[in-house]
Protein backbone atom coordinates (compact mmCIF):
# COMPACT_ATOMS: atom_id res chain seq x y z
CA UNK A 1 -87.72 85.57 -21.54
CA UNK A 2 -87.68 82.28 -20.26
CA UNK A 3 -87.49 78.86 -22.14
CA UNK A 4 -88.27 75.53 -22.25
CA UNK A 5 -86.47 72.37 -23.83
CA UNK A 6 -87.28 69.70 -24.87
CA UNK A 7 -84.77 67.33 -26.26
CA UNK A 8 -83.45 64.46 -26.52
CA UNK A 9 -79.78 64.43 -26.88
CA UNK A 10 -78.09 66.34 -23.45
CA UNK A 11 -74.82 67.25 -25.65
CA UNK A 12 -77.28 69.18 -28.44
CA UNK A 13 -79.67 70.28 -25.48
CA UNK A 14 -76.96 71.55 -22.98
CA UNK A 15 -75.28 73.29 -26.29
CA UNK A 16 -78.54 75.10 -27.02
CA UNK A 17 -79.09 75.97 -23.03
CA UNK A 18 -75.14 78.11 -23.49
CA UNK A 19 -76.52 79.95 -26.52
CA UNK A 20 -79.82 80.99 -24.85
CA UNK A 21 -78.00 82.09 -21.77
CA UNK A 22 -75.52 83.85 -23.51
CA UNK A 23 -77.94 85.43 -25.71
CA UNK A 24 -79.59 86.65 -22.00
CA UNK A 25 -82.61 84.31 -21.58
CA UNK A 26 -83.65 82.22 -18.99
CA UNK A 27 -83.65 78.25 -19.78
CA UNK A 28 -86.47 76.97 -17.49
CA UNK A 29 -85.63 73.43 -17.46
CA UNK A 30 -84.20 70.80 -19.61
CA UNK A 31 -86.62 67.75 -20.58
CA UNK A 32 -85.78 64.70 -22.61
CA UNK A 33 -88.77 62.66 -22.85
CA UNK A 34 -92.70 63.41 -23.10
CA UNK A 35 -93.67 63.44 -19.24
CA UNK A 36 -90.32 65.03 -18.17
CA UNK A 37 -91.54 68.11 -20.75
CA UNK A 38 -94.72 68.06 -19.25
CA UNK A 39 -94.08 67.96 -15.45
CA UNK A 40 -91.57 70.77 -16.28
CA UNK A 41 -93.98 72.76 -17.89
CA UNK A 42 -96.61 72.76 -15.28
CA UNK A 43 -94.17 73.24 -12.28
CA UNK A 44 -92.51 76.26 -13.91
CA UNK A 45 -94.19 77.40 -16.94
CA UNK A 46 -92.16 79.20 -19.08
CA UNK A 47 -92.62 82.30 -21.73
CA UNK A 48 -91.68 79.85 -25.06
CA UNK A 49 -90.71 75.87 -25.80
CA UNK A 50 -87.80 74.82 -27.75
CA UNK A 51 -88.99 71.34 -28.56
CA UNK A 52 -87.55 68.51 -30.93
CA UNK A 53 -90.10 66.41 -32.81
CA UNK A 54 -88.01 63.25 -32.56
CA UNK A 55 -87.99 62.21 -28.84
CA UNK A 56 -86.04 58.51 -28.68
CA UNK A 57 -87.66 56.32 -26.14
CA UNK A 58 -90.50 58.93 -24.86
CA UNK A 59 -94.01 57.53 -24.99
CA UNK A 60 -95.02 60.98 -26.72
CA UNK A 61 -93.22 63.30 -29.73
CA UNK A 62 -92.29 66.37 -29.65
CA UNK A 63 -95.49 66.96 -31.73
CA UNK A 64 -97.44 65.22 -29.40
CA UNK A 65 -95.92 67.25 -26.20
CA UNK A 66 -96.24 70.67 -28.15
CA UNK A 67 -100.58 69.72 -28.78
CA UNK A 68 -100.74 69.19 -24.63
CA UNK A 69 -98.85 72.33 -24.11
CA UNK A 70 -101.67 74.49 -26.40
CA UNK A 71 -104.13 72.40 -24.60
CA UNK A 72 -103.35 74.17 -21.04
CA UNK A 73 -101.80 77.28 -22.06
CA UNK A 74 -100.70 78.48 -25.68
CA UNK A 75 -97.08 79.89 -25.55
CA UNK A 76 -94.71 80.40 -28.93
CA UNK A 77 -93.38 76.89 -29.86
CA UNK A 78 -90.16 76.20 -32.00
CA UNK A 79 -90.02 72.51 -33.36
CA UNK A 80 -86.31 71.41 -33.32
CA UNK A 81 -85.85 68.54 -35.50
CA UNK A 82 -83.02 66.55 -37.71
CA UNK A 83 -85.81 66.14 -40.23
CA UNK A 84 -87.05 68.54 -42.88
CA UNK A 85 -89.04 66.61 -45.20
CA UNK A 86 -92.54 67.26 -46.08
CA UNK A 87 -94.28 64.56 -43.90
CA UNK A 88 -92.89 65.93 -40.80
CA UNK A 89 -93.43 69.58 -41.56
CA UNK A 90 -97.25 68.59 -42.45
CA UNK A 91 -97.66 66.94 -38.80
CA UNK A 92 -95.46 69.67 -36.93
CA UNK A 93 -97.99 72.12 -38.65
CA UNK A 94 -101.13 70.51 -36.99
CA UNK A 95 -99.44 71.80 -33.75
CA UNK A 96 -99.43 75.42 -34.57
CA UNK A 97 -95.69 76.09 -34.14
CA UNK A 98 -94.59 79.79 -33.82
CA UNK A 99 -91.39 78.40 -35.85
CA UNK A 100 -89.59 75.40 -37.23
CA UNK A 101 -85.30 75.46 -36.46
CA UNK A 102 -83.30 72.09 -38.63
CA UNK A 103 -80.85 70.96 -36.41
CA UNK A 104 -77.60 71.57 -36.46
CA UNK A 105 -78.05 75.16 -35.94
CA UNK A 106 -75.84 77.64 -34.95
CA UNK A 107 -76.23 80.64 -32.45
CA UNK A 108 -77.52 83.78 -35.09
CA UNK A 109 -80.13 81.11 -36.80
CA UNK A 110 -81.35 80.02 -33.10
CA UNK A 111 -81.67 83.88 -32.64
CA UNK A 112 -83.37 84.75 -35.74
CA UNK A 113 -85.93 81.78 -35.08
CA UNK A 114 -86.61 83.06 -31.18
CA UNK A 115 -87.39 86.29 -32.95
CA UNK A 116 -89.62 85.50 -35.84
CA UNK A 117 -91.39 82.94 -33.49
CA UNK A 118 -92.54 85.70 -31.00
CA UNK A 119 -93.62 87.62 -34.41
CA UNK A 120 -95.39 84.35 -36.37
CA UNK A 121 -97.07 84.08 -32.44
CA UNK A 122 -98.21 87.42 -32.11
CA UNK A 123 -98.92 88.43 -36.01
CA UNK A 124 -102.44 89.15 -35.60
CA UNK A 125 -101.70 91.85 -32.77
CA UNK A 126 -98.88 93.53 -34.78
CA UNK A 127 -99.15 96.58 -36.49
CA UNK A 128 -98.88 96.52 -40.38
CA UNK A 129 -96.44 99.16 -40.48
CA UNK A 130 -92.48 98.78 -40.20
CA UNK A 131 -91.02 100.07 -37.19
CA UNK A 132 -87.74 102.00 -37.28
CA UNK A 133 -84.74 100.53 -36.47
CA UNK A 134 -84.81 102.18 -33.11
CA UNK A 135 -86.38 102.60 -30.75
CA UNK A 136 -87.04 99.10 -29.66
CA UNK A 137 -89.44 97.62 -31.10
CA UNK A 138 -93.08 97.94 -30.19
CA UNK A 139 -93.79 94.80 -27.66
CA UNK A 140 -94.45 91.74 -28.91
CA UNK A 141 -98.05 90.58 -26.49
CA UNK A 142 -97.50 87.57 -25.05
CA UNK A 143 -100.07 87.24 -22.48
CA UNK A 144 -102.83 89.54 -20.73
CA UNK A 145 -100.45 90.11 -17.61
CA UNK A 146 -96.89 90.29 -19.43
CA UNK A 147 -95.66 91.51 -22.81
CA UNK A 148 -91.78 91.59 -24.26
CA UNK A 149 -89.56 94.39 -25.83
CA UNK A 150 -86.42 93.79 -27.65
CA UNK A 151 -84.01 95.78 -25.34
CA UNK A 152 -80.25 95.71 -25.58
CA UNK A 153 -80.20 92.02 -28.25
CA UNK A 154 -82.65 90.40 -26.50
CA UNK A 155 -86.90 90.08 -25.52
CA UNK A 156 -86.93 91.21 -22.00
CA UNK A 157 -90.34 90.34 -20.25
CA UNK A 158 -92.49 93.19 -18.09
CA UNK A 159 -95.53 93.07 -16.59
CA UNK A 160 -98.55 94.85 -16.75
CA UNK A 161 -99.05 95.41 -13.37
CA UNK A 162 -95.87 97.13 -13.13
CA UNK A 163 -96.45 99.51 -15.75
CA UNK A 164 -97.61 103.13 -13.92
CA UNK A 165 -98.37 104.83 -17.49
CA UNK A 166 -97.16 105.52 -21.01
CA UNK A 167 -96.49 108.73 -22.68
CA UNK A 168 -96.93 109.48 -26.44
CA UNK A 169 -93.85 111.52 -27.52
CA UNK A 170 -93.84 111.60 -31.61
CA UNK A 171 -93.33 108.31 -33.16
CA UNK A 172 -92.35 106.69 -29.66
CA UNK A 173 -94.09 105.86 -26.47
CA UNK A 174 -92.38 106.50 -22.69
CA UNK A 175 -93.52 103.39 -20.39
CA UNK A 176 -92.88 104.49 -16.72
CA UNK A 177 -92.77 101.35 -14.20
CA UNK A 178 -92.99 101.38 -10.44
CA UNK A 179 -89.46 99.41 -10.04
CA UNK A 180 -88.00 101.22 -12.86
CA UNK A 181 -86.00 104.70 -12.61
CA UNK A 182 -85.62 104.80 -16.37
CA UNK A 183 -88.48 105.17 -18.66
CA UNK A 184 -88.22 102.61 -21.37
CA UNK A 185 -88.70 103.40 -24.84
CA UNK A 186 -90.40 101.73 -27.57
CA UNK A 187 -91.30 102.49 -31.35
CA UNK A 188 -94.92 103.14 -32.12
CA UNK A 189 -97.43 105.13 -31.22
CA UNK A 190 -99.80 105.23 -28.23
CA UNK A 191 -102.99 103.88 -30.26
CA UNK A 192 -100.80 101.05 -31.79
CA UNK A 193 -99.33 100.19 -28.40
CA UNK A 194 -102.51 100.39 -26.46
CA UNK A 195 -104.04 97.81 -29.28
CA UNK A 196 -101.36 95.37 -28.90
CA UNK A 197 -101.92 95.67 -24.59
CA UNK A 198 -105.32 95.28 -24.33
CA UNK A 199 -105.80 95.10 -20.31
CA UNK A 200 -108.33 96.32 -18.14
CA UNK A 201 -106.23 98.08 -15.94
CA UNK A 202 -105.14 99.95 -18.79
CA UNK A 203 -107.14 103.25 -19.40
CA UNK A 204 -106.65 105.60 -21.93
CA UNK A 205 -106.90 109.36 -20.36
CA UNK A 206 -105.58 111.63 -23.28
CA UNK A 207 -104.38 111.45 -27.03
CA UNK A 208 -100.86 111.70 -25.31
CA UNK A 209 -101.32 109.12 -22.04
CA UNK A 210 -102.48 106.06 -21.06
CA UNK A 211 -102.63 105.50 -16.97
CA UNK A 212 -102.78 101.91 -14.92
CA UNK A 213 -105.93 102.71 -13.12
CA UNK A 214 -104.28 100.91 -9.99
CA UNK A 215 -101.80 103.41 -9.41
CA UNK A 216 -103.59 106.35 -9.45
CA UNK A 217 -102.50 107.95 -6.31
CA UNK A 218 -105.13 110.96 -6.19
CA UNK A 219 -108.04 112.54 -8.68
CA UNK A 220 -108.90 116.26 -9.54
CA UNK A 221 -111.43 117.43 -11.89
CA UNK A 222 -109.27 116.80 -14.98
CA UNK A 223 -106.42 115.13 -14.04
CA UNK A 224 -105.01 111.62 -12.68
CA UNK A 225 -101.71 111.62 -9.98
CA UNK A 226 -99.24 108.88 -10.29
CA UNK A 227 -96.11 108.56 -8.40
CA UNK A 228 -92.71 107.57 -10.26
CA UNK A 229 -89.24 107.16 -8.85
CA UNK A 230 -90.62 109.21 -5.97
CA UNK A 231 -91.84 112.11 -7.77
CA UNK A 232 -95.72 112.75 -8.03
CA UNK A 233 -97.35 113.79 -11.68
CA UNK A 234 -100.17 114.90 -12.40
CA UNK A 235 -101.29 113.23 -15.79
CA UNK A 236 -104.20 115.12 -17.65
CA UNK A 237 -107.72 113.75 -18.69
CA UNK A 238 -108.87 115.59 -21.19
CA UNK A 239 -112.83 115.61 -22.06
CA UNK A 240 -112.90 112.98 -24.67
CA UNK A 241 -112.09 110.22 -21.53
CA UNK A 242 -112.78 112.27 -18.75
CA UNK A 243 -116.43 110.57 -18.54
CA UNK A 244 -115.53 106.48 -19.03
CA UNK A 245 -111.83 107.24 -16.92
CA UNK A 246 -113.76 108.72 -13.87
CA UNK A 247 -116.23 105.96 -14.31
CA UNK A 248 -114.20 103.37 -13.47
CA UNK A 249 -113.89 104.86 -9.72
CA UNK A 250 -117.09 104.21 -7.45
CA UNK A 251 -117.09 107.69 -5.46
CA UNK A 252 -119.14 107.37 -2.00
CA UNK A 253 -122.01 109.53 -1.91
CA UNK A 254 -123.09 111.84 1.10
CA UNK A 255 -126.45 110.69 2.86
């Protein structure tokens, strides 16, 4: 995942860029005013915005920055801020944070606030259910080319168009990508995943598989090829998708 910051104070911001980077994210830039946050955010846009309401000598808050960041593209937002009382918290709301860190905070509550804002962001896409321990956790959806999955302490970012297809097995889901060896394994099940990655390369083919209709390598009458790691598999359709799947595919017609 890669992030943003906006702040102020270089000792506090720089301190925050270690933990993030040690934690395994990406820290996109480092802004300390209004403009700085905004140039930096258009240039290189980045997957979430740590960004402190108090910004001394900018011509725009923190508040202010995080209502033009919604306006061109809405990514999780964490308000960093000195201040706690109710006055701020009512403004900072306005904004539609994902989550709202008091400064001074140390490295497990910067952690815990990365993770509940990526679950406050996507709440309404998340199943209602509890998901085991492990697994990782069912992806968090993000955006319609890229979703996250908490993998080894931290939200690694893939995208869609690299995912070749997912297989149901029990309580988990197999994801298969092209640049991938290993399948990666997340906890839910294919109906819950393929709600929370609505994309319209993404058909459903089977109660146990869902196929990226751009790699399809070849078609037979009830089944759907796709190449992994160098080794071709045949994925089956089975009757209840066969008709909307094979739809998707103009076929040229003999004169």
């Amino acid at each position: 995942m890669r992030i943003l910051i906006v702040e102020d104070e270089l000792v506090i911001a720089e301190n925050i860029r270690e933990r993030l980077e040690d934690m395994g994210y990406e820290v996109t830039a480092i802004a300390a005013d209004g403009p700085q946050a905004v140039n930096a955010f258009r240039s290189d846009p980045p997957d979430l915005a740590l960004v402190d309401i108090q910004l001394v000598g900018s011509p725009l808050d923190g508040i202010e920055v995080a209502q033009l960041f919604n306006m061109e593209q809405r990514i999780p937002i964490v308000f960093l801020t000195s201040l706690s009382d109710k006055a701020t918290r009512t403004r900072a709301r306005a904004a539609r944070p994902a989550n709202y860190l008091v400064k001074p905070c140390n490295k497990k509550q910067l952690e815990v606030a990365l993770e509940f804002a990526l679950e406050n962001f996507t709440a309404d896409k998340e199943p209602t259910e509890a998901p085991p321990a492990s697994p990782p956790r069912c992806p968090f959806y993000s955006s319609a080319d890229y979703f996250f999955v908490l993998e080894g302490g931290k939200y690694a970012k893939f995208e869609v168009g690299n995912l070749l297809f997912a297989e149901a097995d029990g309580s988990s889901v197999d994801l298969y990508f092209r640049n991938r060896a290993h399948r990666l394994v997340v906890s839910a099940n294919l109906g819950s995943f393929e709600r929370q990655l609505p994309h319209p390369s993404l058909r459903r083919i089977h109660r146990s598989y869902l196929v990226n209709v751009h790699h399809v390598d070849a078609l037979d009458e009830a089944g759907a090829f796709v190449t992994h790691n160098g080794e071709r598999r045949r994925l089956p359709v089975s009757k209840t998708y066969r008709e909307a799947f094979f739809g998707y595919f103009r076929k040229l017609k003999a004169d």
